[in-house]
C-alpha atoms as a PDB file:
ATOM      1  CA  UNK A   1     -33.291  35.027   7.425  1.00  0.00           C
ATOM      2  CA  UNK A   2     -31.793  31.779   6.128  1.00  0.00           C
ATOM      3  CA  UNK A   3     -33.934  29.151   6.514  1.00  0.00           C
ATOM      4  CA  UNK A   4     -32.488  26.814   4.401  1.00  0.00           C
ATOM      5  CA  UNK A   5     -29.134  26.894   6.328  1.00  0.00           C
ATOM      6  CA  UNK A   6     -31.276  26.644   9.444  1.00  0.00           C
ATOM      7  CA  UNK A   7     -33.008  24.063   8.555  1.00  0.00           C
ATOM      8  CA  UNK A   8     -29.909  21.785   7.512  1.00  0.00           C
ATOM      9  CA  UNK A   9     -28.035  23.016  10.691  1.00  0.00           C
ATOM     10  CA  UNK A  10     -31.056  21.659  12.850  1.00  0.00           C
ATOM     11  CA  UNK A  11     -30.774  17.975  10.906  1.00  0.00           C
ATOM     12  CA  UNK A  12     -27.521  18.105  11.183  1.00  0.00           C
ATOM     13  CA  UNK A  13     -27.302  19.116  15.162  1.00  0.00           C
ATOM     14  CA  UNK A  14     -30.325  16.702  16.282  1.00  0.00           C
ATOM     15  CA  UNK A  15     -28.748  13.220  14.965  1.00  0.00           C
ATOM     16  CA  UNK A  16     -31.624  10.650  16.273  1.00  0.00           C
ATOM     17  CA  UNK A  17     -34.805  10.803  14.287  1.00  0.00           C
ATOM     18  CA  UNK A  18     -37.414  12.947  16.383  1.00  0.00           C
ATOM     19  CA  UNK A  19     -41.049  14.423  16.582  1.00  0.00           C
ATOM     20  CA  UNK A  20     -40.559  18.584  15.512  1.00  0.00           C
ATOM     21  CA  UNK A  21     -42.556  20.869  16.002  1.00  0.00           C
ATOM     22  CA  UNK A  22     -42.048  23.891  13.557  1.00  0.00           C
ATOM     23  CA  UNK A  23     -44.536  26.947  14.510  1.00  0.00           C
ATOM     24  CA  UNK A  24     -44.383  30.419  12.812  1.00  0.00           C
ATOM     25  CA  UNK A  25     -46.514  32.151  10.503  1.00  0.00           C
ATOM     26  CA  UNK A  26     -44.812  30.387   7.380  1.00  0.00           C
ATOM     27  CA  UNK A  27     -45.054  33.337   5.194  1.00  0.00           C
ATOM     28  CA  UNK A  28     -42.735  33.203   2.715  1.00  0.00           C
ATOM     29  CA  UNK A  29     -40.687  30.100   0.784  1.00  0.00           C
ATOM     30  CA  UNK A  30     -39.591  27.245   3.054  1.00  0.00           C
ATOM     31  CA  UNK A  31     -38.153  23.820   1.735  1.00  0.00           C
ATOM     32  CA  UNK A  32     -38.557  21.468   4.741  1.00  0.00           C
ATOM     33  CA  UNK A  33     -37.585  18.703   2.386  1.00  0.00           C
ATOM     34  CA  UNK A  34     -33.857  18.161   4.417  1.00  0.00           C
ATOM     35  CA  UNK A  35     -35.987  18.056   7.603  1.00  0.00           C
ATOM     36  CA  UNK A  36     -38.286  15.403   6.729  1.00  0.00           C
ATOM     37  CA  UNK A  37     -36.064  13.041   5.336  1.00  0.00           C
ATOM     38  CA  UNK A  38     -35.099  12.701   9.216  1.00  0.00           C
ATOM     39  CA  UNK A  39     -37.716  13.607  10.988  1.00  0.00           C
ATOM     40  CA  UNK A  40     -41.157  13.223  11.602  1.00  0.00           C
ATOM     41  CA  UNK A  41     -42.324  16.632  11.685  1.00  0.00           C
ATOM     42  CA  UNK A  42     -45.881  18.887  12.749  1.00  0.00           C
ATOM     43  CA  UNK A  43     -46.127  22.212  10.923  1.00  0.00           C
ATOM     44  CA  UNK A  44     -47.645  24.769  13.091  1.00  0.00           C
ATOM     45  CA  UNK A  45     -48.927  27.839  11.359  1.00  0.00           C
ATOM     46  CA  UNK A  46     -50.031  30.849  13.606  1.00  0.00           C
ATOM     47  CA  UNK A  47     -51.075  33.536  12.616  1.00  0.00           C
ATOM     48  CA  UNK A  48     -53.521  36.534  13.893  1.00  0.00           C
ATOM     49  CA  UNK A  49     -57.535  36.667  12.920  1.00  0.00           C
ATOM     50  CA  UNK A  50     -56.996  39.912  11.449  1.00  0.00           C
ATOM     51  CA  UNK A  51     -54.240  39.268   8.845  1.00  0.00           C
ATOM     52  CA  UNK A  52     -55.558  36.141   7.692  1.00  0.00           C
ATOM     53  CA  UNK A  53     -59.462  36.274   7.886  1.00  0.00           C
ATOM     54  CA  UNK A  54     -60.256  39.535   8.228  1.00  0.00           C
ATOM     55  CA  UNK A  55     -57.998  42.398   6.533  1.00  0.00           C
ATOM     56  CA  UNK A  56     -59.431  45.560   6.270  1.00  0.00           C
ATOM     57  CA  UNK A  57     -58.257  49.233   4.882  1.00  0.00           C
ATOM     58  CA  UNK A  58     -56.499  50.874   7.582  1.00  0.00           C
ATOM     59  CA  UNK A  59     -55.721  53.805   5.077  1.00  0.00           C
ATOM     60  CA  UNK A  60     -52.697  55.891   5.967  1.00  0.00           C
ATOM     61  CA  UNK A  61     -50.237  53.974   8.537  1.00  0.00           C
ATOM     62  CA  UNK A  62     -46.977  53.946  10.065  1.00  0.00           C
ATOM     63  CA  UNK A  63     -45.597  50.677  11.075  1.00  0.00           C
ATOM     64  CA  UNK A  64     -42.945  49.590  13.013  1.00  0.00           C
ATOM     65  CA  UNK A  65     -40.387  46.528  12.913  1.00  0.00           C
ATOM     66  CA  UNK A  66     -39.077  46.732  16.905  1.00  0.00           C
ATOM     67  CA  UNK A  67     -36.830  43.916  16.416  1.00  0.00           C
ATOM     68  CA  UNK A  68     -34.848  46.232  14.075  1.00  0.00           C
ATOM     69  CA  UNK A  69     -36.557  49.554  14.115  1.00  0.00           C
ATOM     70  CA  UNK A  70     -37.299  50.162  10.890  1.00  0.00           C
ATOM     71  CA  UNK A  71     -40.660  52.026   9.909  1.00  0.00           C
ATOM     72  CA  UNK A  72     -42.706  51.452   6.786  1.00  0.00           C
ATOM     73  CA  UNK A  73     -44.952  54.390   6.037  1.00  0.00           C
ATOM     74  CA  UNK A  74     -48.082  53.746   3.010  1.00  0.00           C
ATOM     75  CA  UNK A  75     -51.249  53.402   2.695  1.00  0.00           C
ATOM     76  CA  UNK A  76     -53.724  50.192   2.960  1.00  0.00           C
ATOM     77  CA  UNK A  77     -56.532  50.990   0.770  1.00  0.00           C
ATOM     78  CA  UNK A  78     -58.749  48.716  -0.292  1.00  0.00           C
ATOM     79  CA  UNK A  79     -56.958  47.161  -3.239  1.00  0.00           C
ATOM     80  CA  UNK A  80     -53.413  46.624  -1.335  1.00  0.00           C
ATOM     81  CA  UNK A  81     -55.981  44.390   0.887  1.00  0.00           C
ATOM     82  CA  UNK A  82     -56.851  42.297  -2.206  1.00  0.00           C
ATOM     83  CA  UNK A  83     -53.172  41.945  -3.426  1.00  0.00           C
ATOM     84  CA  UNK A  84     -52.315  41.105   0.248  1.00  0.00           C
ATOM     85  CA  UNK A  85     -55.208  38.550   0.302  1.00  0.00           C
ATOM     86  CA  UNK A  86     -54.359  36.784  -3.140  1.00  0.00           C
ATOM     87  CA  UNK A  87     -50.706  37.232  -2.494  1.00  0.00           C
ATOM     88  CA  UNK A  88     -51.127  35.116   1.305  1.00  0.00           C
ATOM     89  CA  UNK A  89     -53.977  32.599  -0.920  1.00  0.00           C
ATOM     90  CA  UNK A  90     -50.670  31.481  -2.832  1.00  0.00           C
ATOM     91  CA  UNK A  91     -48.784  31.612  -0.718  1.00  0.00           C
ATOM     92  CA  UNK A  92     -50.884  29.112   1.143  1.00  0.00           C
ATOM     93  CA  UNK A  93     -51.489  27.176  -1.537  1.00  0.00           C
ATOM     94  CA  UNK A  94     -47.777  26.631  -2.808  1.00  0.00           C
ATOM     95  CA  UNK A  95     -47.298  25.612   1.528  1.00  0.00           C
ATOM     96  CA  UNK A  96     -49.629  23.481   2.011  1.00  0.00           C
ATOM     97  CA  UNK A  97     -48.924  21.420  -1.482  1.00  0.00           C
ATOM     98  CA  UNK A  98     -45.212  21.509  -0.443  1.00  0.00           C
ATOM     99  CA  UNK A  99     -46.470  19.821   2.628  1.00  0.00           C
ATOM    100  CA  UNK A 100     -48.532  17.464   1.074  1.00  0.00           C
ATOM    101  CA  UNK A 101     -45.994  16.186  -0.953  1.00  0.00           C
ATOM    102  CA  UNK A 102     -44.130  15.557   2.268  1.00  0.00           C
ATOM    103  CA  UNK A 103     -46.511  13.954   3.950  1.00  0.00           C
ATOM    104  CA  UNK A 104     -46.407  16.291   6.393  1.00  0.00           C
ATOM    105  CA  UNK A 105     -48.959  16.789   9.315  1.00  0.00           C
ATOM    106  CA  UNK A 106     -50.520  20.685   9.342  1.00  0.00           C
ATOM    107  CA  UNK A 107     -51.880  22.746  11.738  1.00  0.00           C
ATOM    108  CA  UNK A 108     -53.857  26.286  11.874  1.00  0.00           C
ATOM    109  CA  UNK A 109     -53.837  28.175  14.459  1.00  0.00           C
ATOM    110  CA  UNK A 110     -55.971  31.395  13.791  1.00  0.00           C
ATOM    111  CA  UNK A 111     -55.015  34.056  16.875  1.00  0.00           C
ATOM    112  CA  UNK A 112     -58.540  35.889  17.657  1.00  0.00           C
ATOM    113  CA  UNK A 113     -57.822  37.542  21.023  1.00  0.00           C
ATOM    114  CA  UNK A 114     -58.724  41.310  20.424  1.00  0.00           C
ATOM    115  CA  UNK A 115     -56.059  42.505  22.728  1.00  0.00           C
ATOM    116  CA  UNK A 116     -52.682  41.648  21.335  1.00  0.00           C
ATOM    117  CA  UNK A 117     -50.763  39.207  23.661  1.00  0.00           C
ATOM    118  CA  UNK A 118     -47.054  38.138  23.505  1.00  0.00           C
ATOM    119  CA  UNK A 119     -45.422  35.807  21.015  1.00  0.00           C
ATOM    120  CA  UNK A 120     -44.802  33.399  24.127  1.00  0.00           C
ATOM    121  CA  UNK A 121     -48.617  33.471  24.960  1.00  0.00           C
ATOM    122  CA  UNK A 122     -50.173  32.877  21.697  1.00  0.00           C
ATOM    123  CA  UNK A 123     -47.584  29.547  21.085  1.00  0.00           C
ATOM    124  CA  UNK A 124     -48.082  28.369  24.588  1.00  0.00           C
ATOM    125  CA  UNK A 125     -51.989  28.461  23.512  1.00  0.00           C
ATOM    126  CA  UNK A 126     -51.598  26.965  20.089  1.00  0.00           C
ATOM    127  CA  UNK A 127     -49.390  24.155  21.499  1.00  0.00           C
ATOM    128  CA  UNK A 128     -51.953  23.617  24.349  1.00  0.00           C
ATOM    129  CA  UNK A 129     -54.787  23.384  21.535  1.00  0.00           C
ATOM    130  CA  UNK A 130     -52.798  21.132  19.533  1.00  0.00           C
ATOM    131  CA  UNK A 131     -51.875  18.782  22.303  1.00  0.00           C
ATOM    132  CA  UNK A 132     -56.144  19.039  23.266  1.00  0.00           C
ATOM    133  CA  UNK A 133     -56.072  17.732  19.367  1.00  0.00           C
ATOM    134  CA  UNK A 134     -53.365  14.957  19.677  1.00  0.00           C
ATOM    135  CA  UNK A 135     -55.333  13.538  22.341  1.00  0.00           C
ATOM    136  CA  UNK A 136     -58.779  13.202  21.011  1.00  0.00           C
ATOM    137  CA  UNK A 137     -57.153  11.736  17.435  1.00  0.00           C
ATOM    138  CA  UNK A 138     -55.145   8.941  17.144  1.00  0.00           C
ATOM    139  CA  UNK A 139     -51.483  10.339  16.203  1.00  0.00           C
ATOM    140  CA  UNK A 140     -49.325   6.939  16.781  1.00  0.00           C
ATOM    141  CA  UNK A 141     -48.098   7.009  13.378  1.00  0.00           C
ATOM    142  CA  UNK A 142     -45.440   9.136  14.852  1.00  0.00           C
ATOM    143  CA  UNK A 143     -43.624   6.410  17.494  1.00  0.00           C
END
């Protein structure tokens, strides 16, 4: 996915400086540099207790894309768990400096229901939590 062209195409379509919201697991590179020139933006990053805190071996797997079908067959042994971990720790780390560096305002959201619920349910609850935090902590620096 393009990002970058997404990201410009959102400044460019929402012409009065506003408050955004951006949630997704932000795994991956993302310049939000075009965005916050305009905007006054809240970084949202979900993602589920299992891939971020607690990865383990799974050993031989099939998995799945159903938004386009395709199937990835290997096996998780205990060292593709520490790649994936160190891999996601950069990650993180080259994020959240990006972020600092915009000034940007960061939130966690770590899933741990043990029953897998929709996309839809896990943002409603993440926004819900972060509008819980908004309220206790003064966030007027954004009007």
């Amino acid at each position: 996915m393009n990002y970058e062209g997404w990201f410009e195409e959102l400044s460019r379509s929402v012409k009065r400086k506003s408050l955004m919201f951006l949630v997704g697991d932000f795994v991956g590179d993302f310049n939000l540099s075009i965005l916050a020139k305009k905007h006054d933006l809240v970084v949202i990053i979900i993602r589920d207790h299992f891939i971020e805190r607690d990865p383990k071996p799974l050993g031989d797997v099939r998995l799945v894309d159903p938004g386009y079908l395709d199937s990835f067959s290997g096996n998780i042994d205990e060292n593709t768990v520490k790649i994936y971990q160190d891999s996601l720790k950069s990650n993180d780390m080259r994020l959240f400096k990006h972020l600092r560096k915009l000034g940007l305002v960061l939130l966690r959201y770590i899933h741990t229901k043990s029953i897998s619920p929709t996309c839809k349910e896990v943002i409603m609850t993440a926004l819900k939590d972060v509008t819980r935090f908004i309220e206790i902590n003064d966030f007027s620096f954004f009007y």
